[in-house]
PDB file of N, CA and C in Angstrom:
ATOM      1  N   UNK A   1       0.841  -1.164   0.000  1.00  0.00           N
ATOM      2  CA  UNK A   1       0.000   0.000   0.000  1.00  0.00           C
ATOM      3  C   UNK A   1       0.900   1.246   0.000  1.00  0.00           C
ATOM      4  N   UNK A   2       0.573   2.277  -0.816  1.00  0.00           N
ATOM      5  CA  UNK A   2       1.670   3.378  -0.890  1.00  0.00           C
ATOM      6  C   UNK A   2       1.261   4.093   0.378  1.00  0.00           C
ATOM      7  N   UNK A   3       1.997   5.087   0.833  1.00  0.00           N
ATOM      8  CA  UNK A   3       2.321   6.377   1.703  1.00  0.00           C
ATOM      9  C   UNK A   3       1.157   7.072   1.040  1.00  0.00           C
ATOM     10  N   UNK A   4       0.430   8.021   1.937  1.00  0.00           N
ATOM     11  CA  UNK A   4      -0.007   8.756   1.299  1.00  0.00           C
ATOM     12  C   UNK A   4       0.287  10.260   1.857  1.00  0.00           C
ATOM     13  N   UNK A   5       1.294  10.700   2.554  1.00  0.00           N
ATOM     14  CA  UNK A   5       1.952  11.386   2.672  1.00  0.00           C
ATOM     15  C   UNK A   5       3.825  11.266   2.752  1.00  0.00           C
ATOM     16  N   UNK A   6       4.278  12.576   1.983  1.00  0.00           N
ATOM     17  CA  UNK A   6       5.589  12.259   2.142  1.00  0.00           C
ATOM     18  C   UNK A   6       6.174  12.305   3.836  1.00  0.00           C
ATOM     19  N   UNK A   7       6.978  10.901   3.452  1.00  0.00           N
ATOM     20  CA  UNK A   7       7.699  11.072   4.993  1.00  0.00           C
ATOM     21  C   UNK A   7       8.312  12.270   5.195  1.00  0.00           C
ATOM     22  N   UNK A   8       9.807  13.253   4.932  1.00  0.00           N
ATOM     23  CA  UNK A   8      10.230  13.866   5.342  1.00  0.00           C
ATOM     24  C   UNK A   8       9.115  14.967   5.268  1.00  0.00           C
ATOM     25  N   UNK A   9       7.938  15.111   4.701  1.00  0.00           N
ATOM     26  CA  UNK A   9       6.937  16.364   4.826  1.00  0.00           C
ATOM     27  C   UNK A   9       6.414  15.917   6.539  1.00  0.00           C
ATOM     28  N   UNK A  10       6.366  15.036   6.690  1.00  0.00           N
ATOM     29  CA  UNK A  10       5.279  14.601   8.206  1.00  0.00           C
ATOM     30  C   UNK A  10       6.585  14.753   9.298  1.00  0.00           C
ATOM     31  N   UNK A  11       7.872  14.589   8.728  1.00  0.00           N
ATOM     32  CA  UNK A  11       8.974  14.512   9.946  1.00  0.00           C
ATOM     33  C   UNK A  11       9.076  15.949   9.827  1.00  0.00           C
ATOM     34  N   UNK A  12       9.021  16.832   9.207  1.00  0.00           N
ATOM     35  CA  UNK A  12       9.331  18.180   9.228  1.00  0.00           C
ATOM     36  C   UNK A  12       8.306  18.758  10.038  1.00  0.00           C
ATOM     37  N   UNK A  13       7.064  18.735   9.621  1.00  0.00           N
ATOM     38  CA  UNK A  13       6.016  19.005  10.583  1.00  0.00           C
ATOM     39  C   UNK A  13       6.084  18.522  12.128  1.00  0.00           C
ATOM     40  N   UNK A  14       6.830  17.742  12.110  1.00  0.00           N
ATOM     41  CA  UNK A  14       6.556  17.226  13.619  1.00  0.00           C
ATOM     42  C   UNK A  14       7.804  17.628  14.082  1.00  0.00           C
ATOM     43  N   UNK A  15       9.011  17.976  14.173  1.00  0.00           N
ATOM     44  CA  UNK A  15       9.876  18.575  14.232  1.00  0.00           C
ATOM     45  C   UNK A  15       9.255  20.071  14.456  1.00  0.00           C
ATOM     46  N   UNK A  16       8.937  20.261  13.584  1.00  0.00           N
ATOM     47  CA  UNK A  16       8.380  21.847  13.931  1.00  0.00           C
ATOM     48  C   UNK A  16       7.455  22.302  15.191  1.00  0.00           C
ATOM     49  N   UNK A  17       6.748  21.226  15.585  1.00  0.00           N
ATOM     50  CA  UNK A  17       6.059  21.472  16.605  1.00  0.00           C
ATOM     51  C   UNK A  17       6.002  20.744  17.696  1.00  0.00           C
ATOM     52  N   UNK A  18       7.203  19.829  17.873  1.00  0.00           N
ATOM     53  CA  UNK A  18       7.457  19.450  19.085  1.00  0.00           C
ATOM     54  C   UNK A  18       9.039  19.532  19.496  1.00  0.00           C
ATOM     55  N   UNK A  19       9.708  20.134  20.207  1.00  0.00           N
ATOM     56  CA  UNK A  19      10.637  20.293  20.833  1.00  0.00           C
ATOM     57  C   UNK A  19      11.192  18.960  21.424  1.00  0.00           C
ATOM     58  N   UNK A  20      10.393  17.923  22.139  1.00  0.00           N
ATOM     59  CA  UNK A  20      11.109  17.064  22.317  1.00  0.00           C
ATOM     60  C   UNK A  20      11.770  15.807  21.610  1.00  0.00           C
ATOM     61  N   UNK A  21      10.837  15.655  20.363  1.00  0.00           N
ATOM     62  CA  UNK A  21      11.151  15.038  19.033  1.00  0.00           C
ATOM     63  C   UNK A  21      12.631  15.858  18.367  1.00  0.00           C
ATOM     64  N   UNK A  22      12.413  16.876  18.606  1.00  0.00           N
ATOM     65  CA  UNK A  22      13.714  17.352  18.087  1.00  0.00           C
ATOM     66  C   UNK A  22      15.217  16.901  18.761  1.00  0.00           C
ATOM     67  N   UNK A  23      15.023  17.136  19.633  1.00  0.00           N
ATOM     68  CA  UNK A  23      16.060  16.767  20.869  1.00  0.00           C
ATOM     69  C   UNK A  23      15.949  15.286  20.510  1.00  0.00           C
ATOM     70  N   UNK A  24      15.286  14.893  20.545  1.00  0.00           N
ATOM     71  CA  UNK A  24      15.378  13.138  20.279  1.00  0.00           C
ATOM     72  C   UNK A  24      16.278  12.729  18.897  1.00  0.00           C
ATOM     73  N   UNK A  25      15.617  13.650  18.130  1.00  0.00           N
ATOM     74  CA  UNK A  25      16.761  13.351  16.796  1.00  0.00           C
ATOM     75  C   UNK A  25      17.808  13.877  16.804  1.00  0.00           C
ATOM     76  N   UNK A  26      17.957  15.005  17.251  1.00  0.00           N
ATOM     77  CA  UNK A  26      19.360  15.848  17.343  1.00  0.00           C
ATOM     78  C   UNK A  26      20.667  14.101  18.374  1.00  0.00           C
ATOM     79  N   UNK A  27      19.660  14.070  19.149  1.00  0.00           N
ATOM     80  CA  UNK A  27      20.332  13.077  20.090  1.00  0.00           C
ATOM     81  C   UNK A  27      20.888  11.786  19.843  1.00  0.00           C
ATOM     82  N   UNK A  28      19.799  11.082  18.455  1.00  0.00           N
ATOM     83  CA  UNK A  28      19.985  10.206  17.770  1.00  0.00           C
ATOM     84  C   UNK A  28      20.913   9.697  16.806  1.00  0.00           C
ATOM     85  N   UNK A  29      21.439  11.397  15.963  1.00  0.00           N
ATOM     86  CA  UNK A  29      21.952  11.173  15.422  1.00  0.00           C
ATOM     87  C   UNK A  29      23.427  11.299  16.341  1.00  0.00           C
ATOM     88  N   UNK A  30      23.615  12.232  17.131  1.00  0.00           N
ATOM     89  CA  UNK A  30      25.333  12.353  17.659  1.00  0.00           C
ATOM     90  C   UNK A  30      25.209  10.417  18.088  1.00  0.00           C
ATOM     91  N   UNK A  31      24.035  10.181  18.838  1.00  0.00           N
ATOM     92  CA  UNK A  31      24.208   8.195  19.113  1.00  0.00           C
ATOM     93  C   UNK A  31      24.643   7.269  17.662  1.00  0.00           C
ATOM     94  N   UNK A  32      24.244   7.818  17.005  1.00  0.00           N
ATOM     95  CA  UNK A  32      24.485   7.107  15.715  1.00  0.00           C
ATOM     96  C   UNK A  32      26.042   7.104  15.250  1.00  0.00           C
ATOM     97  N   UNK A  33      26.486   8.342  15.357  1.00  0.00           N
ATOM     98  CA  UNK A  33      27.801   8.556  14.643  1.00  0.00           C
ATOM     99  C   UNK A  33      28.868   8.132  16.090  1.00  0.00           C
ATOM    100  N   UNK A  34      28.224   8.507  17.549  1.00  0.00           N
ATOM    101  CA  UNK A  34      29.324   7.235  18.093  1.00  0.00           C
ATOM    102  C   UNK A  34      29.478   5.884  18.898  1.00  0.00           C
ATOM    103  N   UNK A  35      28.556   5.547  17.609  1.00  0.00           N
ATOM    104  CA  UNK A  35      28.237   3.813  17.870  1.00  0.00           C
ATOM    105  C   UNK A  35      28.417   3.076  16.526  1.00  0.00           C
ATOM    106  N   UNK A  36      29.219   4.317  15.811  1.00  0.00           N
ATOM    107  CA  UNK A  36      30.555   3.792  14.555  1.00  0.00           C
ATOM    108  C   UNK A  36      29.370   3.550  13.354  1.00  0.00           C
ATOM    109  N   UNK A  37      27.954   4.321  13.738  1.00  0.00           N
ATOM    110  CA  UNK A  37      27.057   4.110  12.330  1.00  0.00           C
ATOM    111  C   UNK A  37      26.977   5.460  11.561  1.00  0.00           C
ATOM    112  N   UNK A  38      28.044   5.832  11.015  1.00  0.00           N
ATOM    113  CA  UNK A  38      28.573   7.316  10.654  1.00  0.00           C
ATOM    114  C   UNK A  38      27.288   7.283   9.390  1.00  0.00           C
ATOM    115  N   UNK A  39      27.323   6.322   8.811  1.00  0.00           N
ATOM    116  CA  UNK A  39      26.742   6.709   7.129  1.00  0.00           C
ATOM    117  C   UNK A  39      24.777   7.293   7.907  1.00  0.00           C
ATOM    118  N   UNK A  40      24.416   5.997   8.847  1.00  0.00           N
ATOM    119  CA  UNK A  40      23.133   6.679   9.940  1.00  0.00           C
ATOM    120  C   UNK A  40      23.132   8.302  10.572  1.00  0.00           C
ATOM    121  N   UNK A  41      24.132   8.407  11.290  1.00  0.00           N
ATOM    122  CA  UNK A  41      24.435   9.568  11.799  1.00  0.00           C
ATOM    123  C   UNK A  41      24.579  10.670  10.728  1.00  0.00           C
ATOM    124  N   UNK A  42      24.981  10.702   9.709  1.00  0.00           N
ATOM    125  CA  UNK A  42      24.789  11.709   8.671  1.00  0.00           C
ATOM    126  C   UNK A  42      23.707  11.648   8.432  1.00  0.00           C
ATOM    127  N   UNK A  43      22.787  10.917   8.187  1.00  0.00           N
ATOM    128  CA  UNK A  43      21.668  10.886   7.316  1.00  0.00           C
ATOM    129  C   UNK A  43      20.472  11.681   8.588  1.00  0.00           C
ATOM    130  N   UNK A  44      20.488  11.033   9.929  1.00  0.00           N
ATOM    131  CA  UNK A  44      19.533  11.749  10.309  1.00  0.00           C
ATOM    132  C   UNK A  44      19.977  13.361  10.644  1.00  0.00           C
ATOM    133  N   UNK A  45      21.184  13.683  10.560  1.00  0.00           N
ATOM    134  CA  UNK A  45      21.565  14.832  10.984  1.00  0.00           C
ATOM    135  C   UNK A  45      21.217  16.005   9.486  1.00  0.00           C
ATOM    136  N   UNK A  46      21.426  15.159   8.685  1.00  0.00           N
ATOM    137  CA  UNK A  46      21.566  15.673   7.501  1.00  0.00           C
ATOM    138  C   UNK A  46      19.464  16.355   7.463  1.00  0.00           C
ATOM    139  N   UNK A  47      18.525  14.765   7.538  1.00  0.00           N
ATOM    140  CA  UNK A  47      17.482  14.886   7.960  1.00  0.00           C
ATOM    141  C   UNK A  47      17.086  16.140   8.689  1.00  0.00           C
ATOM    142  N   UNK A  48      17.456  16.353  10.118  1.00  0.00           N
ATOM    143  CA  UNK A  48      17.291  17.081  11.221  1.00  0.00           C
ATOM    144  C   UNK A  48      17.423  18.898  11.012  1.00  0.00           C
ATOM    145  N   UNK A  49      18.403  18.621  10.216  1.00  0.00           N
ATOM    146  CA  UNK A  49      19.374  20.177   9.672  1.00  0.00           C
ATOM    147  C   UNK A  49      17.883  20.579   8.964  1.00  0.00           C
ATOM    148  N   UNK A  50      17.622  19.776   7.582  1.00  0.00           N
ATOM    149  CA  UNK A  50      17.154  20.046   6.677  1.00  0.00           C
ATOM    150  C   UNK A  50      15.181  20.431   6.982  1.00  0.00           C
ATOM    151  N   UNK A  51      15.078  20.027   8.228  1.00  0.00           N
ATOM    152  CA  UNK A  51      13.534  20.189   8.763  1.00  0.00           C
ATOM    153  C   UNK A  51      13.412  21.468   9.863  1.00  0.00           C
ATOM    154  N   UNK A  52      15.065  21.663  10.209  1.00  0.00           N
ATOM    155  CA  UNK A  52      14.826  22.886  11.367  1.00  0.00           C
ATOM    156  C   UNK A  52      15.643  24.177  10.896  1.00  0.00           C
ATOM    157  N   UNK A  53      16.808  23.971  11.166  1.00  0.00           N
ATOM    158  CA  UNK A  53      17.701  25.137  10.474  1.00  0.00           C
ATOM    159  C   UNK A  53      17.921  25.602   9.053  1.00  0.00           C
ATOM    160  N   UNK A  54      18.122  24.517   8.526  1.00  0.00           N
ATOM    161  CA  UNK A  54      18.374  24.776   7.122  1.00  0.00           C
ATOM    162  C   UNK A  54      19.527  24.500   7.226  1.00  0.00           C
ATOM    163  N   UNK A  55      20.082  24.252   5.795  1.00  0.00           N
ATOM    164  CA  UNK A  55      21.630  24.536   5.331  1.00  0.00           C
ATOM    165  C   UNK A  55      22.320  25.641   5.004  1.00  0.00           C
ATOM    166  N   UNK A  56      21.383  26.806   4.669  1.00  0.00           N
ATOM    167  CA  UNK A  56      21.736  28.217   4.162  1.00  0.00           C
ATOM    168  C   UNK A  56      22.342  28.933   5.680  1.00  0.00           C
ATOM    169  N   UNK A  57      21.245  28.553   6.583  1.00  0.00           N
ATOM    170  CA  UNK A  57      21.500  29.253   8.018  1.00  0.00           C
ATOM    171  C   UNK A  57      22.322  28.536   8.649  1.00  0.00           C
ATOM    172  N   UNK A  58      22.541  27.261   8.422  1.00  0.00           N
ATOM    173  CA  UNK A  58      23.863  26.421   9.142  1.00  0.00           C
ATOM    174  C   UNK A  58      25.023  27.131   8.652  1.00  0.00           C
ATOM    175  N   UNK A  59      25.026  27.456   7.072  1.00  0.00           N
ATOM    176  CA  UNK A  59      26.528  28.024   6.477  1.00  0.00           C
ATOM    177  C   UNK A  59      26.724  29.086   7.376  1.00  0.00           C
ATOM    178  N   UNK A  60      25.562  30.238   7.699  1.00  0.00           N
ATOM    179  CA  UNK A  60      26.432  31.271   7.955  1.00  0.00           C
ATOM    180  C   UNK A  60      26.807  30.780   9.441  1.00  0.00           C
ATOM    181  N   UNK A  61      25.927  30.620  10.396  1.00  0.00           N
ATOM    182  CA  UNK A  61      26.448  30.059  11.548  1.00  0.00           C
ATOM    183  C   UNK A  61      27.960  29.486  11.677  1.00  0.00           C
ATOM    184  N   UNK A  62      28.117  28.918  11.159  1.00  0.00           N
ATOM    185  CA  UNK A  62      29.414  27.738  10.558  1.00  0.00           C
ATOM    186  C   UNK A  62      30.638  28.392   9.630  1.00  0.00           C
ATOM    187  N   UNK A  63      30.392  29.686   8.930  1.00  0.00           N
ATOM    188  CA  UNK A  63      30.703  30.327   8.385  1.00  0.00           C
ATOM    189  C   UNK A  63      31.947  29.335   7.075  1.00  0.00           C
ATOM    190  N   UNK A  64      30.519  28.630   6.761  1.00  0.00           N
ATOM    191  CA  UNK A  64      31.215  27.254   5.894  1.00  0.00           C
ATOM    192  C   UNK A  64      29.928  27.417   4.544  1.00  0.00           C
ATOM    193  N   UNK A  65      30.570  27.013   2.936  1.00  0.00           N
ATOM    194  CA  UNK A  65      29.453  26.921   2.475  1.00  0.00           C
ATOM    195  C   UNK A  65      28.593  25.786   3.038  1.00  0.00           C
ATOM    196  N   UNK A  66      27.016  26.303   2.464  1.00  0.00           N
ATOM    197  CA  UNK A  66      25.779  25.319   2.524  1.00  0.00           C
ATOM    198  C   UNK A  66      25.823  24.031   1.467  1.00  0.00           C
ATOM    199  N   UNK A  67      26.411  24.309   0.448  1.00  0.00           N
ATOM    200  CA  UNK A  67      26.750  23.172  -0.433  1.00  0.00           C
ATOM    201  C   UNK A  67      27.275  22.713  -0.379  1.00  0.00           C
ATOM    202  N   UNK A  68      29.161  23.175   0.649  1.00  0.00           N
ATOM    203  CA  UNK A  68      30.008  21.517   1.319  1.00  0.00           C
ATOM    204  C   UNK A  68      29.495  21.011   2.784  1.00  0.00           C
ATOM    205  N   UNK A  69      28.608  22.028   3.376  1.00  0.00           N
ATOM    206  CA  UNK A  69      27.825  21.254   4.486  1.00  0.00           C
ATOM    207  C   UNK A  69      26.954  19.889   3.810  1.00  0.00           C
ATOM    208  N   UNK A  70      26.329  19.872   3.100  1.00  0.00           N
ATOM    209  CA  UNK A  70      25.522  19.416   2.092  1.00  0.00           C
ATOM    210  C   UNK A  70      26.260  17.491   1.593  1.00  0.00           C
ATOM    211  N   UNK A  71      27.357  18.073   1.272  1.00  0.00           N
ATOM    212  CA  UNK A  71      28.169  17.319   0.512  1.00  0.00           C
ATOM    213  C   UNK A  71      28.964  16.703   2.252  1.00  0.00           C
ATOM    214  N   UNK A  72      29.100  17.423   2.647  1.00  0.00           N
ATOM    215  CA  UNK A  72      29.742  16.552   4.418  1.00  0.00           C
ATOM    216  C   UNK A  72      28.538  15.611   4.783  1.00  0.00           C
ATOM    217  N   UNK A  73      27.591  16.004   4.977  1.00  0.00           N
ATOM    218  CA  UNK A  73      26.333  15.213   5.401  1.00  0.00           C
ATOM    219  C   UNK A  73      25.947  13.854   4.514  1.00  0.00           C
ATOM    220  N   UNK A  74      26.061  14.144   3.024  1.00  0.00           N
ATOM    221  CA  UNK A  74      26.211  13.292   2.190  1.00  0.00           C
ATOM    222  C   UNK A  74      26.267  11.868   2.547  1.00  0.00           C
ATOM    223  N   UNK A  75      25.680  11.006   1.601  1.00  0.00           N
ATOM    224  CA  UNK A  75      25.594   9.538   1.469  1.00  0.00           C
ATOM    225  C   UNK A  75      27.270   9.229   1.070  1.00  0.00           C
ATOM    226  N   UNK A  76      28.325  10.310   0.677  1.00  0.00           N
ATOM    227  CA  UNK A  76      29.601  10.383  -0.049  1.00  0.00           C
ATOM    228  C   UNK A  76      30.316  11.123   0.760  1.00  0.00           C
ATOM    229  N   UNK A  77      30.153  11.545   2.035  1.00  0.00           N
ATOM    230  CA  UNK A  77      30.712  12.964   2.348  1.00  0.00           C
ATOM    231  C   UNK A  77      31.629  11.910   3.656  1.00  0.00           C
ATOM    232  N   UNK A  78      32.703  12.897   3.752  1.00  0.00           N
ATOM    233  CA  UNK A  78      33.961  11.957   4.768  1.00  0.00           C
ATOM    234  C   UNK A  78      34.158  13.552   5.344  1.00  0.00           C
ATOM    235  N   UNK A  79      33.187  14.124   6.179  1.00  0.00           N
ATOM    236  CA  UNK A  79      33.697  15.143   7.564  1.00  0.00           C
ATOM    237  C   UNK A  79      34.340  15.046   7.993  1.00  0.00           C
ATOM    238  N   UNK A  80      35.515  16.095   8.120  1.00  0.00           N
ATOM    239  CA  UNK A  80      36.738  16.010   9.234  1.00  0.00           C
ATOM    240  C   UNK A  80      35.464  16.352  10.348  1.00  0.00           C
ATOM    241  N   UNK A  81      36.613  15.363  11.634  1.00  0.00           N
ATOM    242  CA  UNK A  81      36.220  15.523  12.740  1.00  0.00           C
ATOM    243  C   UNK A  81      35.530  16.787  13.790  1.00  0.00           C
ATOM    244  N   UNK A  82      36.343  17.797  13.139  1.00  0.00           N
ATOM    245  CA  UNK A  82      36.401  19.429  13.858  1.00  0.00           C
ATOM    246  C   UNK A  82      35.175  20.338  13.001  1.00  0.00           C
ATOM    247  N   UNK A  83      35.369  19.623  11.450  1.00  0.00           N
ATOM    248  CA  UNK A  83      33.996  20.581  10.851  1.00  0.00           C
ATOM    249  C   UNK A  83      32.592  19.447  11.512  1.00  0.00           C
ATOM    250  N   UNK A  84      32.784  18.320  12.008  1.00  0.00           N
ATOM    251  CA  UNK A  84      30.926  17.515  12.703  1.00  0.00           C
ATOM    252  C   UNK A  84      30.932  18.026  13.850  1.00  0.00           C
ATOM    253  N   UNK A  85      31.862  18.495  14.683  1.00  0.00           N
ATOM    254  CA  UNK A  85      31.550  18.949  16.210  1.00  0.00           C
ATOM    255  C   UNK A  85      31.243  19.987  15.894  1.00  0.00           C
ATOM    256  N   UNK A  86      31.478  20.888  15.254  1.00  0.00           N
ATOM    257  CA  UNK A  86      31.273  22.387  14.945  1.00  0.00           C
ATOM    258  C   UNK A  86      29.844  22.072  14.413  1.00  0.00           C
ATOM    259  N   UNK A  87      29.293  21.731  13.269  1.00  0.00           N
ATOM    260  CA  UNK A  87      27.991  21.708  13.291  1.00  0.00           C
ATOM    261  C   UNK A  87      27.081  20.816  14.032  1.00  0.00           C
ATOM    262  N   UNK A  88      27.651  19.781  15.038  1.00  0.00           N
ATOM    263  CA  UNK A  88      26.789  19.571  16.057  1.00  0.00           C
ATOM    264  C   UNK A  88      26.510  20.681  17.441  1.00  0.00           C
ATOM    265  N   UNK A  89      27.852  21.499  17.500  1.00  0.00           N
ATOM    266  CA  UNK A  89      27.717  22.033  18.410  1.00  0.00           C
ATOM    267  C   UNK A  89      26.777  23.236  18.226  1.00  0.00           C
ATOM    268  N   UNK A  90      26.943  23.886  17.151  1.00  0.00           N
ATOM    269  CA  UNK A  90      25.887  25.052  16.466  1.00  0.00           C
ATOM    270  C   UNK A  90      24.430  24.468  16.295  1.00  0.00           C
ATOM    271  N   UNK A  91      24.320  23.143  15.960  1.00  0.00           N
ATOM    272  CA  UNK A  91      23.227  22.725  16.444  1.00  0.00           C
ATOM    273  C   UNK A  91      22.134  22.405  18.077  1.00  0.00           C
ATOM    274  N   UNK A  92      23.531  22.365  18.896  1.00  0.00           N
ATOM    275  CA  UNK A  92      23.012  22.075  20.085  1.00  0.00           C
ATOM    276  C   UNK A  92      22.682  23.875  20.345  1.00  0.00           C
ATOM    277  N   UNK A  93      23.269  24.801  20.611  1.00  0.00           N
ATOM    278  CA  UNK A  93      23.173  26.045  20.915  1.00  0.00           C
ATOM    279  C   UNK A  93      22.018  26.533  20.079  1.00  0.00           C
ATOM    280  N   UNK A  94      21.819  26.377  18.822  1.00  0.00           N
ATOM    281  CA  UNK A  94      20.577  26.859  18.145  1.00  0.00           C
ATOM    282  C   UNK A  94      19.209  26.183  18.888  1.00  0.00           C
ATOM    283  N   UNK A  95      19.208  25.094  19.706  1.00  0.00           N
ATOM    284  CA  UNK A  95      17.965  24.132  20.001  1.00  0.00           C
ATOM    285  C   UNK A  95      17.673  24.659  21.354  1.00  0.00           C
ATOM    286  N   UNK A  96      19.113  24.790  22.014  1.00  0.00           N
ATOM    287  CA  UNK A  96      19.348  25.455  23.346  1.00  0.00           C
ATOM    288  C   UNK A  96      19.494  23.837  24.304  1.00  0.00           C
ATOM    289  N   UNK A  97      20.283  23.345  24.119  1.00  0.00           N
ATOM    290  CA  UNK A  97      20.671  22.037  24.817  1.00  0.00           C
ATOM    291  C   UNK A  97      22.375  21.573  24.490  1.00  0.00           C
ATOM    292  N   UNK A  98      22.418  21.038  25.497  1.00  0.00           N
ATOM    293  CA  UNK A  98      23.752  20.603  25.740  1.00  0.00           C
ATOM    294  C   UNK A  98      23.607  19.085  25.898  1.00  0.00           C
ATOM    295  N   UNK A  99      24.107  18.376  24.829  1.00  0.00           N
ATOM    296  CA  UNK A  99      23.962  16.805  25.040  1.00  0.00           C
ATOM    297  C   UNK A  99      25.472  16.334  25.687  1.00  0.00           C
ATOM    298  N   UNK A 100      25.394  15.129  26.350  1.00  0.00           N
ATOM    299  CA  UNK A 100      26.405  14.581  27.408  1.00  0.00           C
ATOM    300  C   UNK A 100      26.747  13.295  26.872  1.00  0.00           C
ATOM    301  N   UNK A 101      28.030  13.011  27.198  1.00  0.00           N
ATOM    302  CA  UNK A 101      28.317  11.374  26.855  1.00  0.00           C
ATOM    303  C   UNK A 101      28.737  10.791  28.653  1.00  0.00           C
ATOM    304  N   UNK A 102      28.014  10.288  28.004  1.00  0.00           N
ATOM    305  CA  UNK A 102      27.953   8.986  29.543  1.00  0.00           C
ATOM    306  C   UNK A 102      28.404   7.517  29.494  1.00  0.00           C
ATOM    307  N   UNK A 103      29.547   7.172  29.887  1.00  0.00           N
ATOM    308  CA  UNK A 103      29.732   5.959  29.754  1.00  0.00           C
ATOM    309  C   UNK A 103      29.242   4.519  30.385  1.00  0.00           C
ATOM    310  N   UNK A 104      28.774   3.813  29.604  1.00  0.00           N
ATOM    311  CA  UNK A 104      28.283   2.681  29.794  1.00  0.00           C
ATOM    312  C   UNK A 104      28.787   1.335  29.836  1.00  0.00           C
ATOM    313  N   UNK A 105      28.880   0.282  30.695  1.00  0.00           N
ATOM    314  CA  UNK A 105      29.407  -0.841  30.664  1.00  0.00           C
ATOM    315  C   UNK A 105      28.405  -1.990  30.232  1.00  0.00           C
TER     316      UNK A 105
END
C-alpha cells in the first residue's frame, strides 16, 4: 500500500512542533555517529538540519558553504572531525541544549 503522505513532509512538521522530538533526533543522530554508524548519523543529521535550520542558516552560523555542508552530510561525504563537532555544536546552541556522553558498561 503506498504512503499517502511524504515522509520527510510529516517529519518536518513534527519537528516543527514538538521540541522534544527534536532533541530526540538531534540526540539520535550524535548516538548514531558514536556507535561507529557514521553513514546513519549523517543521514539523520543531515534529515534534522534540513527540517529545522536549514543549510543556508547552518553556512552562515558555521561560516562554511551550505553546499560543502551538504556534501559533508552526504551519502559520499567523509567530515573532518572538527567541521561535525562544529555543526553539532551550532546545532546544540541553536535548540538550546547541551547533550552529554555517559559511559556505559
Amino acid at each position: 500500500m503506498p504512503l499517502t503522505r511524504d515522509f520527510r513532509i510529516t517529519i518536518r512538521e513534527r519537528l516543527a512542533r514538538d521540541p522534544g522530538f527534536r532533541e530526540a533526533m538531534l540526540e539520535e543522530g550524535v548516538q548514531c555517529l558514536l556507535a561507529g554508524e557514521v553513514d546513519v548519523g549523517k543521514s539523520v543529521l543531515r534529515d534534522y538540519i534540513n527540517a529545522t535550520v536549514g543549510f543556508q542558516e547552518l553556512g552562515g552560523l558555521t561560516a562554511k558553504s551550505p553546499k560543502s555542508l551538504m556534501r559533508m552530510l552526504g551519502p559520499n561525504g567523509n567530515p573532518q572531525a572538527r567541521n561535525l563537532f562544529e555543526i553539532i555544536s551550532c546545532l546544540q546552541e541553536r535548540e538550546g541544549l547541551h547533550l552529554k556522553v555517559h559511559a556505559v558498561r
